[in-house]
Protein backbone atom coordinates (compact mmCIF):
# COMPACT_ATOMS: atom_id res chain seq x y z
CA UNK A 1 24.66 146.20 115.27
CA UNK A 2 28.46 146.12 116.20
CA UNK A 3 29.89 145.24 119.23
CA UNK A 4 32.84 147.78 120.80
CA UNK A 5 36.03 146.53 121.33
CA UNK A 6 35.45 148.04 124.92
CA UNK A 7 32.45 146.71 126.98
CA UNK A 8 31.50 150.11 128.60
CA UNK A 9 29.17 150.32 131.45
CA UNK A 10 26.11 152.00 129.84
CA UNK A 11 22.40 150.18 130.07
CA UNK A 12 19.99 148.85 127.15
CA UNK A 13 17.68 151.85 125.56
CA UNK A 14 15.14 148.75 125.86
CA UNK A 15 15.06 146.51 128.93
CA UNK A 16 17.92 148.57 131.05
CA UNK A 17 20.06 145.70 131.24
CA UNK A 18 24.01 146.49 130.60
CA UNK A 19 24.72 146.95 127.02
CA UNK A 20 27.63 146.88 125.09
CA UNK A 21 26.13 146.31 121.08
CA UNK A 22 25.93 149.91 119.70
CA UNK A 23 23.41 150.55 116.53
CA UNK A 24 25.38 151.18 113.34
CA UNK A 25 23.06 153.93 112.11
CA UNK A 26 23.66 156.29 115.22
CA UNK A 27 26.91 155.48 116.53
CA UNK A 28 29.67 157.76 116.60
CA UNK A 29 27.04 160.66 116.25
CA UNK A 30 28.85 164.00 117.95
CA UNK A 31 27.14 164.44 121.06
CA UNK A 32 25.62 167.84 121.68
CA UNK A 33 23.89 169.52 124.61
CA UNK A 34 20.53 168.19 123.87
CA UNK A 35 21.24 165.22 125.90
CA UNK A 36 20.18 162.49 122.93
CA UNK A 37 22.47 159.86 122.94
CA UNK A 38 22.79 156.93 120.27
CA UNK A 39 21.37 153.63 121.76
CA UNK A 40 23.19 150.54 123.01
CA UNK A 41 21.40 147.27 123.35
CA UNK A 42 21.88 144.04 125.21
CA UNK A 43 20.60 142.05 122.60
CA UNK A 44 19.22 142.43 118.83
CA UNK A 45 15.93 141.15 120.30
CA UNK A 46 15.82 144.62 122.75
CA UNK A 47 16.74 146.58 119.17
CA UNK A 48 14.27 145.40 117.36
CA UNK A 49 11.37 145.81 120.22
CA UNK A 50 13.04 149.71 120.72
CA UNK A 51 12.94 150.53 116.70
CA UNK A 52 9.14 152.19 116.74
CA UNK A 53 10.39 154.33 119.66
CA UNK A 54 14.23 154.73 118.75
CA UNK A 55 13.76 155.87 114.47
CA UNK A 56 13.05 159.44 115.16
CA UNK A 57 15.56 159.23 117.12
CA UNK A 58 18.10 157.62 114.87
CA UNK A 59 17.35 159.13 111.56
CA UNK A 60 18.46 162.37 113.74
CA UNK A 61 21.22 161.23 115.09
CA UNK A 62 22.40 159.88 111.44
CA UNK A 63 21.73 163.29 109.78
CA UNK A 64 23.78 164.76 112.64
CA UNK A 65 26.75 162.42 112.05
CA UNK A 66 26.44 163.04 107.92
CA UNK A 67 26.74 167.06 108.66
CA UNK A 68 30.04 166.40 110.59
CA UNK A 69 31.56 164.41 107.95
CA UNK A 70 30.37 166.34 105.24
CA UNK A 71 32.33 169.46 107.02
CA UNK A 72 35.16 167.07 107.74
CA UNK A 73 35.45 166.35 104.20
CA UNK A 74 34.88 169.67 103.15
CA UNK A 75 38.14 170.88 105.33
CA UNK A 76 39.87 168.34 104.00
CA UNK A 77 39.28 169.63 100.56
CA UNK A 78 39.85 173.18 100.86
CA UNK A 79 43.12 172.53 102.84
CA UNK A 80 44.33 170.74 100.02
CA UNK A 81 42.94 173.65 97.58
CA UNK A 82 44.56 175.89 98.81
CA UNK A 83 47.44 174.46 99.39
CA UNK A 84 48.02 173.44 95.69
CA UNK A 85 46.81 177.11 94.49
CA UNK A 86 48.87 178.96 96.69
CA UNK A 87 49.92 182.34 95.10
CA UNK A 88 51.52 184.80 98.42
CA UNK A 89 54.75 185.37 98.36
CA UNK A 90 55.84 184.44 101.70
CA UNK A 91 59.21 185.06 102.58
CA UNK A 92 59.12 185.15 106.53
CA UNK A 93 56.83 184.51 109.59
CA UNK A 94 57.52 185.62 112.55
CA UNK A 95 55.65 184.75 116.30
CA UNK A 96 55.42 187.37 118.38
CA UNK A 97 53.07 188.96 121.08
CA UNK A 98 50.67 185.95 120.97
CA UNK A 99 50.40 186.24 117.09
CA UNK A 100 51.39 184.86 113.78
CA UNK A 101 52.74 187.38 111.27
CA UNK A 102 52.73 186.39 107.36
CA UNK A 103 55.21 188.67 105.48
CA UNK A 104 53.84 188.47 101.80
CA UNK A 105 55.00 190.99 98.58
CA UNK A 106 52.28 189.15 97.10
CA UNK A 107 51.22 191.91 94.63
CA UNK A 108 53.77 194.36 93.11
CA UNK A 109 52.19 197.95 91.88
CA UNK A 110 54.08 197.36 88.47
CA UNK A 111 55.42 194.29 86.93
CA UNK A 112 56.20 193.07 83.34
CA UNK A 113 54.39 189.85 81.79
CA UNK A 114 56.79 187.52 83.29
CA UNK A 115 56.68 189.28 86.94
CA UNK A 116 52.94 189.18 86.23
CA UNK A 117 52.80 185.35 85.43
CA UNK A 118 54.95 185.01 89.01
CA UNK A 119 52.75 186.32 90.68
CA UNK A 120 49.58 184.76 89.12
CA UNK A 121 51.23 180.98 89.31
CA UNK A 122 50.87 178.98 92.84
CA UNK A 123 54.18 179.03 94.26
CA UNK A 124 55.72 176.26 97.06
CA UNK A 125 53.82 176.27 100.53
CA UNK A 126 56.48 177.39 103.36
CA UNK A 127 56.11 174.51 104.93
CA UNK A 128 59.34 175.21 107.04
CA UNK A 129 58.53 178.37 107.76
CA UNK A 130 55.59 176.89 110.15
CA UNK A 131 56.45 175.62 113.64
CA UNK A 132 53.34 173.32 114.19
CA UNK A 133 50.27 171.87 111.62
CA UNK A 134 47.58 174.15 113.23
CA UNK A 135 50.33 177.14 111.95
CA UNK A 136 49.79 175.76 108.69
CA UNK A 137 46.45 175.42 108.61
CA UNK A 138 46.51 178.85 110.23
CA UNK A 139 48.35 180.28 106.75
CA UNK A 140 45.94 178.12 104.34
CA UNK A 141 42.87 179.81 105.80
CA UNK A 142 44.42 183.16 106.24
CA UNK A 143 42.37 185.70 104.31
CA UNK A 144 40.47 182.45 101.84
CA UNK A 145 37.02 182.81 104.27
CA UNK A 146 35.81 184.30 101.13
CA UNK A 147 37.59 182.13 98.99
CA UNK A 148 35.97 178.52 101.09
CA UNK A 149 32.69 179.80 100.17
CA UNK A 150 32.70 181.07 97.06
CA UNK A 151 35.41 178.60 95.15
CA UNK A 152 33.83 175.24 97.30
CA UNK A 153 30.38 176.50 96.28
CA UNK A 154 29.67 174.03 93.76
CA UNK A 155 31.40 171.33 95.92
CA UNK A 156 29.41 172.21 98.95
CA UNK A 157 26.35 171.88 97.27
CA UNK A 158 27.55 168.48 95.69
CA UNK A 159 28.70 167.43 99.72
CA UNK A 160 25.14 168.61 101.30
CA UNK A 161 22.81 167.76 98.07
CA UNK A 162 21.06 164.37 99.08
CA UNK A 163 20.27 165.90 102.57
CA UNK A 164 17.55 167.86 103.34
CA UNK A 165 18.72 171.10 104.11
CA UNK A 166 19.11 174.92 103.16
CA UNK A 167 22.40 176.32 102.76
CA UNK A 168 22.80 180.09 103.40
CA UNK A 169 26.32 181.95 102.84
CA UNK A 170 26.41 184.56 106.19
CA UNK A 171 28.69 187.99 106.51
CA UNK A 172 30.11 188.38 110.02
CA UNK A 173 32.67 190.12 112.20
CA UNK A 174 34.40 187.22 114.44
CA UNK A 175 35.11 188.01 117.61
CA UNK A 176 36.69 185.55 120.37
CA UNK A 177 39.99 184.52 118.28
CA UNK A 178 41.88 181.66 120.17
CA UNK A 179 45.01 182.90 117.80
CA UNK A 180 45.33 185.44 115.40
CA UNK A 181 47.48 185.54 112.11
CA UNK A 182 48.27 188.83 110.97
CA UNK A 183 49.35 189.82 107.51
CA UNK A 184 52.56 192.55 106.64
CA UNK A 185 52.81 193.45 103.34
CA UNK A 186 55.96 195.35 102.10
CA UNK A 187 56.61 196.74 106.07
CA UNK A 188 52.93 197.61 106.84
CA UNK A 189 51.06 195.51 109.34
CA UNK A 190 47.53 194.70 108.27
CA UNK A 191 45.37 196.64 110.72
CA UNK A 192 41.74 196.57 109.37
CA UNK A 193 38.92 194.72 111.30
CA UNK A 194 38.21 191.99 108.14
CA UNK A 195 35.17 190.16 107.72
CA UNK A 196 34.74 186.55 107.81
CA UNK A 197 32.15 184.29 105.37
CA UNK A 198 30.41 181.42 107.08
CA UNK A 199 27.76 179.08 105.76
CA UNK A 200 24.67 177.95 107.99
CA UNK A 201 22.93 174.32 107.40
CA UNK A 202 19.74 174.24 108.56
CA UNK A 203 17.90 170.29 108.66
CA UNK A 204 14.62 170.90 107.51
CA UNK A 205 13.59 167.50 109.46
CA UNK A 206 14.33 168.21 112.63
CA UNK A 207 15.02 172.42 112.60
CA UNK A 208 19.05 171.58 113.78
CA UNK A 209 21.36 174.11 112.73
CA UNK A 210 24.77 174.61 112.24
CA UNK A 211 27.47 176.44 110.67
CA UNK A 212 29.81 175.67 108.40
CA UNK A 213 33.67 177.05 108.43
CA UNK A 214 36.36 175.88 106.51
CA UNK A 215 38.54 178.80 107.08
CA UNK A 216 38.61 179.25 111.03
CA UNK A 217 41.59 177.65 111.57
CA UNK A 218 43.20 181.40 111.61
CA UNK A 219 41.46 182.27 114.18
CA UNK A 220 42.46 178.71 116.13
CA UNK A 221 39.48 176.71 115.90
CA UNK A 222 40.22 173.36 113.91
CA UNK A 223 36.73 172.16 113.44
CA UNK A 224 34.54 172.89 110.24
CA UNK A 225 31.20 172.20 112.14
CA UNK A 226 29.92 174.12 115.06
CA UNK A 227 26.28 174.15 116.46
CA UNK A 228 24.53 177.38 115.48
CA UNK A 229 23.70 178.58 118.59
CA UNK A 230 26.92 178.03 119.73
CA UNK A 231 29.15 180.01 117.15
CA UNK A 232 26.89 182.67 117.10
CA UNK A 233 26.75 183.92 120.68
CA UNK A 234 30.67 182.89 121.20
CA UNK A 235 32.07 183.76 117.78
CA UNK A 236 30.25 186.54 116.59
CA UNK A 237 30.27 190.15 117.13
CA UNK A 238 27.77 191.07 114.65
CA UNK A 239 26.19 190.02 111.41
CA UNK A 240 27.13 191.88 108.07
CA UNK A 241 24.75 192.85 105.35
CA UNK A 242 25.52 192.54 102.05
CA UNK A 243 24.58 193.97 98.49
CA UNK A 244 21.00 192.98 97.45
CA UNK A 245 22.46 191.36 94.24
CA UNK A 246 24.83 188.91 96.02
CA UNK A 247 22.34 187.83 99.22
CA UNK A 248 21.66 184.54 98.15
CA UNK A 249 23.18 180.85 98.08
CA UNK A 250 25.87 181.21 95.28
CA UNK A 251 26.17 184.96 95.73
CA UNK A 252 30.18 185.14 96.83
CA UNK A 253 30.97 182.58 93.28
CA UNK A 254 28.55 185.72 91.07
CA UNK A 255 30.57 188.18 92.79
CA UNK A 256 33.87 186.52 91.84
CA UNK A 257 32.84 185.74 88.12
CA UNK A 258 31.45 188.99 87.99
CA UNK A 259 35.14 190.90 89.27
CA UNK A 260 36.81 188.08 86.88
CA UNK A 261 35.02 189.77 83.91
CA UNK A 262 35.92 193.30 85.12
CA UNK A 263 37.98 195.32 82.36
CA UNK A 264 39.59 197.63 84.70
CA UNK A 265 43.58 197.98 84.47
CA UNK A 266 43.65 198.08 88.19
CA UNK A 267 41.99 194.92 88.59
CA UNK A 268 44.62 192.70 86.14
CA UNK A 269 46.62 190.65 89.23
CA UNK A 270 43.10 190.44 90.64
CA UNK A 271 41.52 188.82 87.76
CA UNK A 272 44.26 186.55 86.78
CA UNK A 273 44.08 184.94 90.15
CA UNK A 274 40.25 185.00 90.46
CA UNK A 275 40.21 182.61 86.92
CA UNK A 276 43.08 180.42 87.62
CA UNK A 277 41.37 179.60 90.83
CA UNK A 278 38.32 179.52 89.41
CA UNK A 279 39.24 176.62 86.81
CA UNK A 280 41.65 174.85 89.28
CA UNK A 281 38.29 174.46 91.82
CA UNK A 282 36.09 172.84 88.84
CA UNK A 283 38.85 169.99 89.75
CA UNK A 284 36.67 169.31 92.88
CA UNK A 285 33.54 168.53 91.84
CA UNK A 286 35.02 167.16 89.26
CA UNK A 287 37.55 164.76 91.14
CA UNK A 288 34.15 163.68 93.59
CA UNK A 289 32.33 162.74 90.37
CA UNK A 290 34.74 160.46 89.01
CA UNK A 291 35.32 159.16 92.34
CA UNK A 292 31.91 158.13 92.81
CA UNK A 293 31.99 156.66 89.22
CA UNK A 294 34.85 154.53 89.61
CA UNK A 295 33.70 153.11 93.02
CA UNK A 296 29.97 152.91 92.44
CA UNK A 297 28.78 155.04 95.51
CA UNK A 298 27.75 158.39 96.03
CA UNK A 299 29.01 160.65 99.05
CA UNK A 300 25.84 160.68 100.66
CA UNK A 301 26.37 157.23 100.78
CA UNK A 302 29.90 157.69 101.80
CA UNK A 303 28.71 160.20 104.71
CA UNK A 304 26.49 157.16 106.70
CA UNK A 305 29.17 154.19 106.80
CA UNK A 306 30.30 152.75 109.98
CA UNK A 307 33.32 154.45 110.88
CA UNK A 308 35.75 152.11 109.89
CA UNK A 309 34.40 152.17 106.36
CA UNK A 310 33.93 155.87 106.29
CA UNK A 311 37.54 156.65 107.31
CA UNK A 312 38.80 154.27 104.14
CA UNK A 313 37.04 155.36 101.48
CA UNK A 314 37.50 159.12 102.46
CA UNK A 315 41.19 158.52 102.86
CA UNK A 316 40.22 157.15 98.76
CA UNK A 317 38.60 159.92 98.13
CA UNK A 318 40.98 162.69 99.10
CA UNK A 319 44.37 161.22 97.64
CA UNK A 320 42.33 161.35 94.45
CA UNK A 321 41.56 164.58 95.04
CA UNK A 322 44.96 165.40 96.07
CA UNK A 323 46.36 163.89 92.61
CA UNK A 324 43.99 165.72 90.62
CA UNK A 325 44.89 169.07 91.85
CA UNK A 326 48.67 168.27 91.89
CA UNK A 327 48.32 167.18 87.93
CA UNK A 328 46.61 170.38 87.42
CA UNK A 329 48.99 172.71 89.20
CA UNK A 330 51.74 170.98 87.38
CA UNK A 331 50.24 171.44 84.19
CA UNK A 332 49.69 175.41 84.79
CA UNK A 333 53.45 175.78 85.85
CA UNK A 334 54.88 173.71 82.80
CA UNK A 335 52.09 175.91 80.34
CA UNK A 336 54.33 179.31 81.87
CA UNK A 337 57.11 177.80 81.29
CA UNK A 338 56.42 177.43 77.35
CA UNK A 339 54.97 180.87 77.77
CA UNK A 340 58.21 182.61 79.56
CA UNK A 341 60.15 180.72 76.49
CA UNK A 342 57.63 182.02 74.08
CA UNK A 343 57.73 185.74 75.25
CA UNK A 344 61.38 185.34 75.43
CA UNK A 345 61.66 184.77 71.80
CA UNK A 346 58.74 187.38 71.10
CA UNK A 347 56.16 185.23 70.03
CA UNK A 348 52.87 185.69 71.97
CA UNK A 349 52.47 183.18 75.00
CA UNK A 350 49.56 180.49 74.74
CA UNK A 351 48.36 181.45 77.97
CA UNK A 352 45.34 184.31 77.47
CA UNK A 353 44.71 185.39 81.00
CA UNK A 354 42.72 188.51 79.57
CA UNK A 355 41.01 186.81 76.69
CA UNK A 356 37.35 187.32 75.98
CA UNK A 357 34.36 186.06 77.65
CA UNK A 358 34.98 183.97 81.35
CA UNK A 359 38.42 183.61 81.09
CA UNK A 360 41.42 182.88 78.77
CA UNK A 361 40.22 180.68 76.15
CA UNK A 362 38.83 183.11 73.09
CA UNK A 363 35.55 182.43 72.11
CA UNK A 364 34.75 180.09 74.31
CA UNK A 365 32.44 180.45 77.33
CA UNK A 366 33.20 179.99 80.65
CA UNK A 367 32.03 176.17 81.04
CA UNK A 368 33.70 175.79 77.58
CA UNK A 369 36.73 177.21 78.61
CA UNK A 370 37.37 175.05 81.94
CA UNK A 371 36.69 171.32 79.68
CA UNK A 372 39.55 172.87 77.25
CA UNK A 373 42.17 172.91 80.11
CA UNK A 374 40.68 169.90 81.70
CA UNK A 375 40.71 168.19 78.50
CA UNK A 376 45.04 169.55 78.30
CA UNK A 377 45.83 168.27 81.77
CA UNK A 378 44.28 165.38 80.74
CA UNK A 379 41.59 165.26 83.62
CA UNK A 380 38.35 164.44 81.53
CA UNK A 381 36.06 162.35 83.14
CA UNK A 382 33.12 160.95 81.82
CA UNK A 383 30.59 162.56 84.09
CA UNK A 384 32.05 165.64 84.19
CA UNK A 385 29.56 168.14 84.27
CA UNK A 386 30.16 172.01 85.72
């Protein structure tokens, strides 16, 4: 047990005396609706007597807590994703009428191999060109639902794997927006009713449920976790079904490898961005693994620290997550570079965006391909695995 720094008037689960020592395992738990609330004890005699009758109790209260973090986490990581592997070309944002609106020339009808390389390299996030942080976390999310489940799929299942729980990826049409971020591209104002991609975690101990959205911060809501019940009756209009092939856990990452593969001309800007992506997100899992390597924990472990603890080694966790994608990005833009200089000269650039197989690296398969450029940007770790 810990003491708070606050004496607060609340009365021991045990003997109903006040109470000010808080157990470790369920404190700090979000408190929902269902009116459980972690215990407080007078004494670590009154703990130990109330353990038979508290442990349900706890043990769901500490699962509870884990699923928060884990989305916390999660956020964090797709914030700084995207961030790094930011490809629209915004050049203005204007607030008008209640609403933020992006103007990207993100993808020209017709551009030669350098044009095409702009487009398909991350460029600088407009900071500046944001007001306030939730703006900016408004124009990370904005249009990358799809992108939070299917590039973080891996990671997710990494995050949630020591708990017991079913993941399911969910198609819906949102409804309730507490902002709403608008795209223009080349003069014309995005006016179709978009989709949005949500995962649900489901505790098979207890039957909780929740959803999990990294990418509603476009629609002004800042947390990743959000009861079940909840998000569905306030936040939903409807569900969306989906092709037979894709309805499953991983079915958004098949549908990206699957339009990465696609040979169709039309599809070129598409597929460049879809790999790039692709091998930049291996960097997450990858990052986590080393992480937990170097320290000699595991997230799940990570996930049920007292807060204190929790809040340092995540802070660990991230900025080497951060570095890892900034090497990587780095690496991409000097590889273009030697490309532009390459083409420029008429030799044949080094990156193969349209090469055979996954991605650019010929004759090499797709988990191949992404220890190459790991193995370049000098990011091999020993437990990498993908």
């Amino acid at each position: 047990m810990e003491t708070t720094t606050k004496p607060q008037a609340q009365l021991c689960a045990h003997c109903q005396k006040p109470a000010n020592l808080h157990c470790t395992r369920c404190k700090d738990t979000p408190i929902l609706a269902d009116d459980i609330q972690p215990a407080v004890y007078c004494s670590s005699e009154c703990q130990r007597a109330s353990w038979p009758t508290h442990k349900s109790i706890c043990k769901r209260l500490k699962m509870r807590k884990m699923v928060y973090r884990a989305g916390d986490i999660l956020q964090e990581m797709f914030y700084m994703f995207r961030e790094h592997v930011f490809n629209k070309r915004v050049f203005k944002i204007e607030y008008k009428e209640g609403k933020m609106f992006i103007f990207d020339d993100q993808k020209p009808e017709r551009f030669p191999d350098d044009e095409m390389m702009a487009c398909h390299v991350p460029g600088p996030f407009p900071h500046s060109m944001c007001k306030a942080d939730e703006d900016r976390k408004a124009l990370r999310t904005h249009m990358a639902c799809s992108d939070a489940v299917a590039y973080l799929h891996e990671v997710v299942d990494h995050v949630f794997g020591g708990m017991p729980c079913v993941l399911t990826e969910l198609d819906i049409k949102p409804k309730n927006h507490k902002r709403e971020a608008v795209s223009v591209m080349r003069g014309v104002v995005d006016a179709i009713d978009h989709q949005h991609n949500i995962i649900k975690v489901k505790l098979r101990s207890n039957g909780e449920a929740f959803i999990l959205d990294l990418a509603s911060a476009q629609y002004g809501y800042y947390e990743p976790i959000t009861v079940w019940t909840d998000y569905m009756q306030n936040r939903v209009r409807c569900l969306v079904a989906r092709e037979k092939k894709y309805d499953e856990w991983g079915g958004l990452l098949k549908d990206y490898r699957e339009r990465e593969l696609s040979r169709d001309p039309k599809e070129v800007w598409l597929r460049m961005v879809l790999h790039l992506n692709g091998v930049i997100s291996q960097l997450l899992k990858h990052s986590i693994l080393c992480w937990e390597e170097a320290v000699g924990t595991s997230i799940l472990k990570l996930l049920g620290l007292p807060k204190h603890q929790y809040e340092m080694q995540k802070k660990a966790l991230l900025a080497e997550v951060d570095a890892d994608l900034g090497h990587a990005i780095k690496w991409v833009e000097d590889q273009c570079e030697e490309d532009k200089k390459l083409r420029s000269a008429g030799l044949e650039g080094s990156m193969k965006w349209e090469g055979e197989g996954a991605g650019g690296v010929d004759g090499a398969n797709e988990v191949d391909e992404v220890k190459i450029v790991l193995k370049e940007m000098g990011l091999t770790g020993s437990v990498f695995v993908v």
